[in-house]
Protein backbone atom coordinates (compact mmCIF):
# COMPACT_ATOMS: atom_id res chain seq x y z
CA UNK A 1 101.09 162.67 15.68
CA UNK A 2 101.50 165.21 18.30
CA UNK A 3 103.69 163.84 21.35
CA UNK A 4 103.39 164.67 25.11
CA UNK A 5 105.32 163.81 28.28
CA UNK A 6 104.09 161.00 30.47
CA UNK A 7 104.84 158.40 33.36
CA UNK A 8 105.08 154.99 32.07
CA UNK A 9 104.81 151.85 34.01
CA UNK A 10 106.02 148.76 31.71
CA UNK A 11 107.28 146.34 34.74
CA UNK A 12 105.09 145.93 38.24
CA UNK A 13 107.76 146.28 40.88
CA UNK A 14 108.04 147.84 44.29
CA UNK A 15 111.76 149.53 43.46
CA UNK A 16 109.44 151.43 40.58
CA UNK A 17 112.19 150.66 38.23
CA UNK A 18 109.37 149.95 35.91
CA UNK A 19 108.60 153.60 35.89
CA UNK A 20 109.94 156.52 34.05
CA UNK A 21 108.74 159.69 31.97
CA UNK A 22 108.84 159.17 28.21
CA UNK A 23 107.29 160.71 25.14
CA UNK A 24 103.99 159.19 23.99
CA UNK A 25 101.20 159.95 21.35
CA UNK A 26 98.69 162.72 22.47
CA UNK A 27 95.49 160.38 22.58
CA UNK A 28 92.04 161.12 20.27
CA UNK A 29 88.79 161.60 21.62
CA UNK A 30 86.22 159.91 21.43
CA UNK A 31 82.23 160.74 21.34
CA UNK A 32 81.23 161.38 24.77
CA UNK A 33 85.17 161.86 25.71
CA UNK A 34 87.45 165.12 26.38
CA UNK A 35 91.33 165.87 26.59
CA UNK A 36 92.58 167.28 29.65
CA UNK A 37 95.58 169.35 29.77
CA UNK A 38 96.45 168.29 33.51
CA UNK A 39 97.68 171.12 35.96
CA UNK A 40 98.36 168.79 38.90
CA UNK A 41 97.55 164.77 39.83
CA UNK A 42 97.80 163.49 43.40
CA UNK A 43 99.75 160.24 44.29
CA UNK A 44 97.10 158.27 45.90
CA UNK A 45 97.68 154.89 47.97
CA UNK A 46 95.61 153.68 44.85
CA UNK A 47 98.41 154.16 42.45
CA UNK A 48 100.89 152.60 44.82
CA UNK A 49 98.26 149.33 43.55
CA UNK A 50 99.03 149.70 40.17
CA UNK A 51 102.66 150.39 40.68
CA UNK A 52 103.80 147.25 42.94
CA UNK A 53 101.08 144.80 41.19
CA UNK A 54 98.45 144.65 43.48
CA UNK A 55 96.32 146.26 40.86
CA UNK A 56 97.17 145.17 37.65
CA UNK A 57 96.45 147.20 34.59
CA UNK A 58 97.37 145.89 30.73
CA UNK A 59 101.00 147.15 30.10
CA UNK A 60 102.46 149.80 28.88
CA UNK A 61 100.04 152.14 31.44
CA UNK A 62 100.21 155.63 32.59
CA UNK A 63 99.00 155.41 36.18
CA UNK A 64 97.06 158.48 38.16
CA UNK A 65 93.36 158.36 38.74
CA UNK A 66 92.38 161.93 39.20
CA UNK A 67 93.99 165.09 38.39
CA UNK A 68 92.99 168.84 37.72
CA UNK A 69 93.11 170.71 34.69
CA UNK A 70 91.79 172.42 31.08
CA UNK A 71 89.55 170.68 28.66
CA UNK A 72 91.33 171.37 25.40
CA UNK A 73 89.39 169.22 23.06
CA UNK A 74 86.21 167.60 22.53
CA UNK A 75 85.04 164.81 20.99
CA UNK A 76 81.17 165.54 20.61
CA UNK A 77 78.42 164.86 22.96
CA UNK A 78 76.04 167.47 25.29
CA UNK A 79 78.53 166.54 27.92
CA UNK A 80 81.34 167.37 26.30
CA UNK A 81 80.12 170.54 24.90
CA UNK A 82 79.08 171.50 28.55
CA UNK A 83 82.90 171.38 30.08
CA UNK A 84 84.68 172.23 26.66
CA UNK A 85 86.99 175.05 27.30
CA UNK A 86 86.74 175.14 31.18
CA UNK A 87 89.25 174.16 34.37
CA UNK A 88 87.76 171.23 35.59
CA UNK A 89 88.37 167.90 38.36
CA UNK A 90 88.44 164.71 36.55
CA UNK A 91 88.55 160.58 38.03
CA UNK A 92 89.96 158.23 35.41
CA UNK A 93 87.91 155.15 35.62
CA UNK A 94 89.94 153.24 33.01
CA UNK A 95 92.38 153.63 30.32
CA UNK A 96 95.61 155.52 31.00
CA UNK A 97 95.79 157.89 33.88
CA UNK A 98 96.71 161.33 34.66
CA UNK A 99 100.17 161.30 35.07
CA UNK A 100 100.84 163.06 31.57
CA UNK A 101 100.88 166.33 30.18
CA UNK A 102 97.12 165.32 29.05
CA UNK A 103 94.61 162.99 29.51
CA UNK A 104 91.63 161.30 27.53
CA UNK A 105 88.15 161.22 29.88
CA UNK A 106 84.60 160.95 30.22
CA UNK A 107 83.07 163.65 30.30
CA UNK A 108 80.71 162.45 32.68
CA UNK A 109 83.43 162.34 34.77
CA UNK A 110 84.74 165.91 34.69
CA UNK A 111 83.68 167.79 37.45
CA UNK A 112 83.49 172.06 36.56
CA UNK A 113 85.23 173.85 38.91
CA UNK A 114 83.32 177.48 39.21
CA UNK A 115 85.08 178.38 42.25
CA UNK A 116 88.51 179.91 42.09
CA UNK A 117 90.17 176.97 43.93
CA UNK A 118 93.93 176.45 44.13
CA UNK A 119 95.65 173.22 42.47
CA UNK A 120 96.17 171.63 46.34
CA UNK A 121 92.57 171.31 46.29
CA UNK A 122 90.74 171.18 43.10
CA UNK A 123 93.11 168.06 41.91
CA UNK A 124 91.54 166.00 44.79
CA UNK A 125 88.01 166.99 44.24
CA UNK A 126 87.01 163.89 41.59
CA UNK A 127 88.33 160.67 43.44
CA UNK A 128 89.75 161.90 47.26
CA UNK A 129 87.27 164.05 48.72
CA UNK A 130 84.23 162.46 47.06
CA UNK A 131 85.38 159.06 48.68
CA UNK A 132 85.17 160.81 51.70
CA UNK A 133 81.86 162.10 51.53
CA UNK A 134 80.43 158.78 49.93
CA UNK A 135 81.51 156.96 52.64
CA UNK A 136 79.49 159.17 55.13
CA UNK A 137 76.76 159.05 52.37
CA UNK A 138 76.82 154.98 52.94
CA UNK A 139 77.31 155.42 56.55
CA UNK A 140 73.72 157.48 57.06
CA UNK A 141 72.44 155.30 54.76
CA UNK A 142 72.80 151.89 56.95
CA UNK A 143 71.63 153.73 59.91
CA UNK A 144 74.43 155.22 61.41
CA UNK A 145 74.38 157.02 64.63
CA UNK A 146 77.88 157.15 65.39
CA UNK A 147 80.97 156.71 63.32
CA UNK A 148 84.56 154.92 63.62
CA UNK A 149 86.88 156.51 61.29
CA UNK A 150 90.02 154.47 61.18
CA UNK A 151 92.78 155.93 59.47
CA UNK A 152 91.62 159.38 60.15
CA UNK A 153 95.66 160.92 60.21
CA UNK A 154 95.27 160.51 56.10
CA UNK A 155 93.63 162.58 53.25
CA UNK A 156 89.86 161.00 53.33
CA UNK A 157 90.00 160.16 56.88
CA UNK A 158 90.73 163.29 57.78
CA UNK A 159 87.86 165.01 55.65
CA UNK A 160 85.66 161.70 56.88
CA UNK A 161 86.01 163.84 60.26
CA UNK A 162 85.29 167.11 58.87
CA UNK A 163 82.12 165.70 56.93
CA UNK A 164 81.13 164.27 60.21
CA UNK A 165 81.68 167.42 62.64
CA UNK A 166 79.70 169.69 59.48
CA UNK A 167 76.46 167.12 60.06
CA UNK A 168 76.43 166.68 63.81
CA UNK A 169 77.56 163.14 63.46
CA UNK A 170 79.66 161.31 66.34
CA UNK A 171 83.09 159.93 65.31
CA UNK A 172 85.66 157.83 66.95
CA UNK A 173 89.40 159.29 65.48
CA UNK A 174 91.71 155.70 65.01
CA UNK A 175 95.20 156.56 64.27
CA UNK A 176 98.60 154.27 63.67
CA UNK A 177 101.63 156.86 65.43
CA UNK A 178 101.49 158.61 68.91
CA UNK A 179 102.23 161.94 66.90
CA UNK A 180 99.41 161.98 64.92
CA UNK A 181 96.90 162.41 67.71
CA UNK A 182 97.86 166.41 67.83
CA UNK A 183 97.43 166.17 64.32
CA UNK A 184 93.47 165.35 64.79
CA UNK A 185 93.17 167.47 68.20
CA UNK A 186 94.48 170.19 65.91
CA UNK A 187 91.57 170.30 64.01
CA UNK A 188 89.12 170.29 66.36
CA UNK A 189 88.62 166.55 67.06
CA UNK A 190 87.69 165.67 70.74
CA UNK A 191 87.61 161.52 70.39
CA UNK A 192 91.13 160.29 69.33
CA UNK A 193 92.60 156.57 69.55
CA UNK A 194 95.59 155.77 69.43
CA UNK A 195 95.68 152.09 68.24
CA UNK A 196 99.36 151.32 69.35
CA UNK A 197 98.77 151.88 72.97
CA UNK A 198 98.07 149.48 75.41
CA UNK A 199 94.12 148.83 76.33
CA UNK A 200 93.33 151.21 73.41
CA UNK A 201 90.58 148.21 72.49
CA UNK A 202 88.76 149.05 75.60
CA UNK A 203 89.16 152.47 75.48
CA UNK A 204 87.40 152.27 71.91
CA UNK A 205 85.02 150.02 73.07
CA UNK A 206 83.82 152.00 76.22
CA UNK A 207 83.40 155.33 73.44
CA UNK A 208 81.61 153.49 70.95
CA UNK A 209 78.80 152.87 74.14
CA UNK A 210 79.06 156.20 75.30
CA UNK A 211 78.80 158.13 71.67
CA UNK A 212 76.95 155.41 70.34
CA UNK A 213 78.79 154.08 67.73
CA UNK A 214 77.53 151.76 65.55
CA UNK A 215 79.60 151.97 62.17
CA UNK A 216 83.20 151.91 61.56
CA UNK A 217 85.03 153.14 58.38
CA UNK A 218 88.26 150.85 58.06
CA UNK A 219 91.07 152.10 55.52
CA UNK A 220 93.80 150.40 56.92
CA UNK A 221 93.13 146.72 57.70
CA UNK A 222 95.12 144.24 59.20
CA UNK A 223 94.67 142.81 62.49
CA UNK A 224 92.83 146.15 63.75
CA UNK A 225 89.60 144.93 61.81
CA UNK A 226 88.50 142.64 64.08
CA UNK A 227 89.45 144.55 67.34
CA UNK A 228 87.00 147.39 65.68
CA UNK A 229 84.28 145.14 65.03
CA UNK A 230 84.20 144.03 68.32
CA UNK A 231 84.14 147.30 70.11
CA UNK A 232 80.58 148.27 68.44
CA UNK A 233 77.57 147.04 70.01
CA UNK A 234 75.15 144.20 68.67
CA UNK A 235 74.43 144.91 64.89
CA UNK A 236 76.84 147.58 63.80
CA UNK A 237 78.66 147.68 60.92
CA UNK A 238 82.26 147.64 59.61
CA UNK A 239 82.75 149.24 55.93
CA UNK A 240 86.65 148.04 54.63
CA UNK A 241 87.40 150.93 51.50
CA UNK A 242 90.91 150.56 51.62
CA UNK A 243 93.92 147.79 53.16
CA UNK A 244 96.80 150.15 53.69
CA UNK A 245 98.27 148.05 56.43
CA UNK A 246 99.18 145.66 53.64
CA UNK A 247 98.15 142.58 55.55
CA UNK A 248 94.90 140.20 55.64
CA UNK A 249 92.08 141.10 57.78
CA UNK A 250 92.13 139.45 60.68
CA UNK A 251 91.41 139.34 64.40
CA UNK A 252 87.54 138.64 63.64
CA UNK A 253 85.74 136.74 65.87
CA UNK A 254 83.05 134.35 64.90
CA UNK A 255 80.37 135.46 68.11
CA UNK A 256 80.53 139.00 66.67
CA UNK A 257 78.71 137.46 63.54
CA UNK A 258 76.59 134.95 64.78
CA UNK A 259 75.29 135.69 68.06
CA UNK A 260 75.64 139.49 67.72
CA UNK A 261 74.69 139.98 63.93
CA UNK A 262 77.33 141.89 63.26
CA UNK A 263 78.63 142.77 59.72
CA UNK A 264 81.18 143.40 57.34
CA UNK A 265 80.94 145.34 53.99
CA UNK A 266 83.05 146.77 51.11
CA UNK A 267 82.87 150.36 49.09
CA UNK A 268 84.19 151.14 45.69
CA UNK A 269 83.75 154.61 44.67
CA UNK A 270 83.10 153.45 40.84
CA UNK A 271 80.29 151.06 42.09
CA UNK A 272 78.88 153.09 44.08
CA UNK A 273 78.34 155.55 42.23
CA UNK A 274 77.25 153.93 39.24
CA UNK A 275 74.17 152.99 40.90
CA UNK A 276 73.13 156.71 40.85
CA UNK A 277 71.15 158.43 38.04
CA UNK A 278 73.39 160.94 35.92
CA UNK A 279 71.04 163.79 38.02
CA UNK A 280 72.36 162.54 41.42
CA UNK A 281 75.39 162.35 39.97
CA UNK A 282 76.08 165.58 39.15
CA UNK A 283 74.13 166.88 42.41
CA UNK A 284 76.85 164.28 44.44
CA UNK A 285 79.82 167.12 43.71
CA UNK A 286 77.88 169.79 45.30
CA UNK A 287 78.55 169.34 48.54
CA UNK A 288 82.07 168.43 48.30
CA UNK A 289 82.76 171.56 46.30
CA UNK A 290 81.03 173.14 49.34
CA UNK A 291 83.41 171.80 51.41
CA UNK A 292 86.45 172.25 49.82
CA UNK A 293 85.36 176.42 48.96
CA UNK A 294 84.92 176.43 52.96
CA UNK A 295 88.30 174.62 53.88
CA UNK A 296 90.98 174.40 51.22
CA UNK A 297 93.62 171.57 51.09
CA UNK A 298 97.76 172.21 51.86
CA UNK A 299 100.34 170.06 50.06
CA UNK A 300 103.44 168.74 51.15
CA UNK A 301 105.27 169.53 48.37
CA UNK A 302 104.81 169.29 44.35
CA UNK A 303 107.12 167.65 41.58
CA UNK A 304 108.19 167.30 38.33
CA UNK A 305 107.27 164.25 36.37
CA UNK A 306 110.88 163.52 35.75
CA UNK A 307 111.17 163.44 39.72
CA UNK A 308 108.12 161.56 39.69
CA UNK A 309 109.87 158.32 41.51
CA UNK A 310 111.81 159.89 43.82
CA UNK A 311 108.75 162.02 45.20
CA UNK A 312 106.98 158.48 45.33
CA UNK A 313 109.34 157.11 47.38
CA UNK A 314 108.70 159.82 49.71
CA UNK A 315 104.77 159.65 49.58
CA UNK A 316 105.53 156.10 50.91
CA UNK A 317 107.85 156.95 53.38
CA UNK A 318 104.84 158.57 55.25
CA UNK A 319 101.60 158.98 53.84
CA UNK A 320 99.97 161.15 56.18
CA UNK A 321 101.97 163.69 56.14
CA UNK A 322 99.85 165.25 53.43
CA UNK A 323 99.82 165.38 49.41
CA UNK A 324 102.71 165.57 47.14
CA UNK A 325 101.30 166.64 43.78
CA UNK A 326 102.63 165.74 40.24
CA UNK A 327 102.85 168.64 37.62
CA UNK A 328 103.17 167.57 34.89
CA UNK A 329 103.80 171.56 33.37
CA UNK A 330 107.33 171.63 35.22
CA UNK A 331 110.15 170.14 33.12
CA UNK A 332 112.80 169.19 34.45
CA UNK A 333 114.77 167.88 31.42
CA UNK A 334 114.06 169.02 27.82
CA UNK A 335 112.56 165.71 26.00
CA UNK A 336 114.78 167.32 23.29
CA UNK A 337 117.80 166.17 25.66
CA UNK A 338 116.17 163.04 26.83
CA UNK A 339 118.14 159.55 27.17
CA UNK A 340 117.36 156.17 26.56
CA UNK A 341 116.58 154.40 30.04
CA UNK A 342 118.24 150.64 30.04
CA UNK A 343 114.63 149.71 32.26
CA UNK A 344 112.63 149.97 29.58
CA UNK A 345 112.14 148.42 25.65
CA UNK A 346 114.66 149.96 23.65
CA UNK A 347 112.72 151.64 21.26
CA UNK A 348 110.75 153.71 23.55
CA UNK A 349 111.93 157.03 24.14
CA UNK A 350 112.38 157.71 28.04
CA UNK A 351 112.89 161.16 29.17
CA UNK A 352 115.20 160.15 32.40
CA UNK A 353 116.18 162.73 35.15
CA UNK A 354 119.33 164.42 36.42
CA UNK A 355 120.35 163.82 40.20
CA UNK A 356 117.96 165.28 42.41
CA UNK A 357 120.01 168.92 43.36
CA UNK A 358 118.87 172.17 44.48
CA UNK A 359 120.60 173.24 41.34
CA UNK A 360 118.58 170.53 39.28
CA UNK A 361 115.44 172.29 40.28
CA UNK A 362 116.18 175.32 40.41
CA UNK A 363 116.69 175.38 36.22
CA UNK A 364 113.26 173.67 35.92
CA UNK A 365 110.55 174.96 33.76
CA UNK A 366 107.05 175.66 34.12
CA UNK A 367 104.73 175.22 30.72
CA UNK A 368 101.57 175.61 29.89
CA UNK A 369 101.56 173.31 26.27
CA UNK A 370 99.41 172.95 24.09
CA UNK A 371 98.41 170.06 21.65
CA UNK A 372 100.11 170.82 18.09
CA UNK A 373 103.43 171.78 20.18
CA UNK A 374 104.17 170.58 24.08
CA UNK A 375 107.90 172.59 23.94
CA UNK A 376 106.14 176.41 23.85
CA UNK A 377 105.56 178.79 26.73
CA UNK A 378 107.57 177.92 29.22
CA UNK A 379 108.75 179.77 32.49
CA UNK A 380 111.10 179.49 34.99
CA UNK A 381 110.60 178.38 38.11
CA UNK A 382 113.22 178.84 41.12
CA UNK A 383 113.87 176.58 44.13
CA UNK A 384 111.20 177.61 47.03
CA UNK A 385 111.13 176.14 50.59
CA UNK A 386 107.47 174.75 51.66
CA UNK A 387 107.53 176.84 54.78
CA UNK A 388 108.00 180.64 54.77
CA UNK A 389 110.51 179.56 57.71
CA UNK A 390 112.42 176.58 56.50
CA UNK A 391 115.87 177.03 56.92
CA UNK A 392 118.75 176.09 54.24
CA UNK A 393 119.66 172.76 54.25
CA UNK A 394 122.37 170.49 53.47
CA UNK A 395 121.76 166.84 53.42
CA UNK A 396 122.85 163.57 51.99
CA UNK A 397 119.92 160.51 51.03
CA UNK A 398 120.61 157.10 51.22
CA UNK A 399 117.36 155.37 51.41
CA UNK A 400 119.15 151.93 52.19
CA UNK A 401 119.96 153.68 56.33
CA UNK A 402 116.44 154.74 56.47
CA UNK A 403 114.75 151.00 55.13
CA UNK A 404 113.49 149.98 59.00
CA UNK A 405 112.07 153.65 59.88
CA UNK A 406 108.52 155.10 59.68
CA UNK A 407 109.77 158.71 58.22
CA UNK A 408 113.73 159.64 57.46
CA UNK A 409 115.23 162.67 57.84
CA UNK A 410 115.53 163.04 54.18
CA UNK A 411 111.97 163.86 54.25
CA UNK A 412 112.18 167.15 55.66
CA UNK A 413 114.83 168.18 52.84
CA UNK A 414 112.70 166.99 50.21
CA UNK A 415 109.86 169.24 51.26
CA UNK A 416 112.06 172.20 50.42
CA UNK A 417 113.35 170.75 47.17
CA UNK A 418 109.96 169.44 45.96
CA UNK A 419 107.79 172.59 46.58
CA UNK A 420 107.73 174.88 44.53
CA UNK A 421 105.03 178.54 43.99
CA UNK A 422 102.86 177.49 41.23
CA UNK A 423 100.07 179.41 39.15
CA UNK A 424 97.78 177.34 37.56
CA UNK A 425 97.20 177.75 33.61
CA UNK A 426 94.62 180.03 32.65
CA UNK A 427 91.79 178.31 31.32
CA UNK A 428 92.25 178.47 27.45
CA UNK A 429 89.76 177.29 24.64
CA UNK A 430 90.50 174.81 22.35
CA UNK A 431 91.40 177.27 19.70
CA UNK A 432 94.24 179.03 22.27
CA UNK A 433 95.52 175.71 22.97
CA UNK A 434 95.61 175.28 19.51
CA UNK A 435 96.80 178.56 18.23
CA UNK A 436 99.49 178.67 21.11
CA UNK A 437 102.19 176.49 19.21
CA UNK A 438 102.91 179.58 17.13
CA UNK A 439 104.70 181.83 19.93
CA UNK A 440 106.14 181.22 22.60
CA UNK A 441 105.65 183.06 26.20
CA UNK A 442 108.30 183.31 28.51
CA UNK A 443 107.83 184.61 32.39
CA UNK A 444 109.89 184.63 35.46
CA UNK A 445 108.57 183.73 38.46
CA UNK A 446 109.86 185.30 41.37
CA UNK A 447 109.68 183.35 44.75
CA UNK A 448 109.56 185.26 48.40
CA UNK A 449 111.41 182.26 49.71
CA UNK A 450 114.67 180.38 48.51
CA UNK A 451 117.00 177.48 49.90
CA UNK A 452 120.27 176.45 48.94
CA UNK A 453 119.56 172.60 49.37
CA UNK A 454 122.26 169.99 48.23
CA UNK A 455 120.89 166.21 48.65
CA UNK A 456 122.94 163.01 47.05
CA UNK A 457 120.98 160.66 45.58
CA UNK A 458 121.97 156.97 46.31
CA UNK A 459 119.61 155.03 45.61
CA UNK A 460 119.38 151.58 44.61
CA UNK A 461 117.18 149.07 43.62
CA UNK A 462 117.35 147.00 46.72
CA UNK A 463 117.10 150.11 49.14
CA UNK A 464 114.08 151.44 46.96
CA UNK A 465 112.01 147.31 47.90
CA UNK A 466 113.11 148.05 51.57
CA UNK A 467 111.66 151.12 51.72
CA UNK A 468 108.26 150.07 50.08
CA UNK A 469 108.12 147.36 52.30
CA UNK A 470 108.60 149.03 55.72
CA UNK A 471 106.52 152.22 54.55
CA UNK A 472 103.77 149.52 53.53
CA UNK A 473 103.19 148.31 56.62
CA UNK A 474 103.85 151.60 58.47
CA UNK A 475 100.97 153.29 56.51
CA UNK A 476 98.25 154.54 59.14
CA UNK A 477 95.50 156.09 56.95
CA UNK A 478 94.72 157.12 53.74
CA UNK A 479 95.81 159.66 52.09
């Protein structure tokens, strides 16, 4: 059977020593089903779930819940015919995930992207930005005039806003850091909170009476729960989709339920959804493919799947400093050179990664495979800096000095190392796909932009725990 590259998680554990690319079967489809060669997957705060336990899938699994890419194959159905051969968004509802050179979904669950869009965006079309506008969705639904977004530095939160200024709708901006109030003023929002200053309770409470507020969207958790609940008037609302604090809700006070009728609700995407008809379904995407045609998504930088853990660690560093992508296309290590990883069984076959160098990257390839052979048309990729005015940089990373801060400075130099100037595939039939394993294309790709970047990786297992745990409980919004 034809092999592919993929993440595999075989041990829950917050140093993600449980994780590491290896070569797996390419899986069958099923009726109703379709393979996805996947361009690009987000790491979402959901995956950090299935990675540390929180969320815990049967083992061996290959996290990622959505991703962007080409159906390949089909495995019957009108559905499937319908997105066969197209570029499309997809949400993995269960099953293995994205993080893989392909991917086996519903159909139903493919989303066709019409539009031109680039990989930054269309990857987060299927899960990210239709939370976000299904949250708004439940918000008008319970009546609500006014809306607290908390967590509004991250990915939804942040297009929760956006939503909200498109439909007239008045929202209250809650952010975790002092810096991230530019961040919202930046684009255009006019009520900001910042929930680590002192009195910011009554500050929230005296806007929710002026703007009249009466439902709050709560991603992050912890004690601000109850502080938010109480700022709304009599009968308002409080909708928890996400915990990214890492702690229990708390701070609730009895009053605010009993004498003022106050409640508290949850939101899953899946169940929420569900209780539509396939018609509204479908018709749910339109607007968010609206949206994202009108304002298009930026990155913070993109990675190999052989990087994969590293560029994890970073996304938890600081979540709302935007996306890092997976692509699963760039190689950086031939599976024809790959080694044995002491983490795992022995008789899997890991595909482990050099030391993360300039150097390392810089050699990296960019493929486009296809089923019968994942080795073909590949092309090089150089080193590329993430700003057109990033200077070189010379650095060393030792995640233990960085465990007790919100954001190191190793950060900034993996921004230049991780980006990189991708095209995405063309979108190919199944029969190209197919046909492709006979020749092989090779391109050089040319960037505007290079660094010279030199970082040491020292990381160990114990560092890697302390820097989950402090960028757990850091975590301000979604991403």
């Amino acid at each position: 059977m034809a092999k592919m590259r993929a993440l595999v998680l075989r041990e829950f554990c917050e140093d993600l020593t449980g994780l590491a690319t290896e070569l797996v079967d390419i899986p069958e489809c099923g009726s109703g089903e379709v393979l996805v060669r996947v361009e690009a997957s987000p790491i979402n705060p959901a995956d950090l779930d299935v990675l540390c336990g929180r969320t815990r899938p049967p083992l061996p699994h290959i996290p990622g819940i959505e991703c962007c890419g080409t159906v390949v194959q089909t495995g019957g159905g009108i559905m499937s015919w319908w997105v066969s051969g197209v570029r499309v968004a997809c949400y993995v509802r269960s099953g293995n995930g994205c993080w893989a050179e392909f991917v086996r979904v519903r159909a139903a669950d493919c989303v066709k992207l019409n539009a031109p869009l680039p990989v930054d965006t269309a990857c987060l079309l299927s899960y990210s930005a239709l939370t976000a506008h299904m949250l708004v969705d439940k918000a008008l639904a319970a009546g609500a005039t006014g809306i607290i977004n908390n967590g509004a530095a991250g990915y939804v939160g942040s297009s929760v806003f956006k939503i909200c200024s498109k439909k007239k709708i008045p929202v209250v901006n809650v952010v975790y850091r002092a810096e991230q109030v530019s961040v919202l003023t930046a684009l255009g929002a006019q009520h900001v909170v910042h929930s680590g200053e002192v009195g910011w309770e009554l500050l929230l409470a005296s806007m929710c009476e002026q703007l009249c507020i009466n439902y709050c969207l709560d991603s992050v958790g912890g004690a601000t729960t109850g502080a938010l609940l109480h700022a709304m008037p009599p009968g308002a609302k409080l909708c928890v989709y996400g915990n990214l604090s890492g702690q229990q809700h708390s701070g609730i006070q009895t009053h605010d339920l009993t004498m003022h009728e106050k409640t508290i609700e949850g939101f899953s995407l899946d169940s929420y959804v569900n209780r539509k008809s396939s018609i509204s379904k479908m018709s749910l995407m339109q607007p968010v493919l609206e949206l994202a045609v009108q304002d298009q998504s930026a990155t913070r930088a993109k990675s190999t799947l052989e990087q994969a853990v590293d560029s994890i660690r970073l996304y938890m560093l600081c979540m709302t400093q935007g996306k890092i992508l997976l692509m699963p296309g760039v190689r950086g290590i031939s599976p024809s050179s790959a080694r044995s990883n002491t983490h795992h069984h022995p008789h899997t076959h890991s595909v482990s990664s050099p030391p993360l160098t300039a150097a390392a990257f810089s050699s990296t390839t960019f493929s486009t495979p296809s089923i019968a052979n994942t080795t073909t048309a590949t092309a090089s990729i150089p080193l590329v800096a993430s700003s057109p005015n990033a200077p070189a940089t010379t650095s060393s990373r030792n995640t233990s000095s960085t465990s007790n801060s919100e954001e190191s400075p190793a950060t900034y130099v993996y921004r230049d190392i991780l980006s990189a100037s991708l095209a995405p595939p063309s979108t190919n039939s199944l029969a190209a796909s197919s046909s492709s394993s006979s020749s092989t294309t090779t391109t050089t790709t040319t960037a505007t932009t290079t660094t010279t970047t030199t970082i040491t990786t020292t990381t160990t297992a114990s560092a890697a725990a302390s820097v989950m745990a402090s960028a757990t409980t850091a975590a301000a919004a979604t991403s």
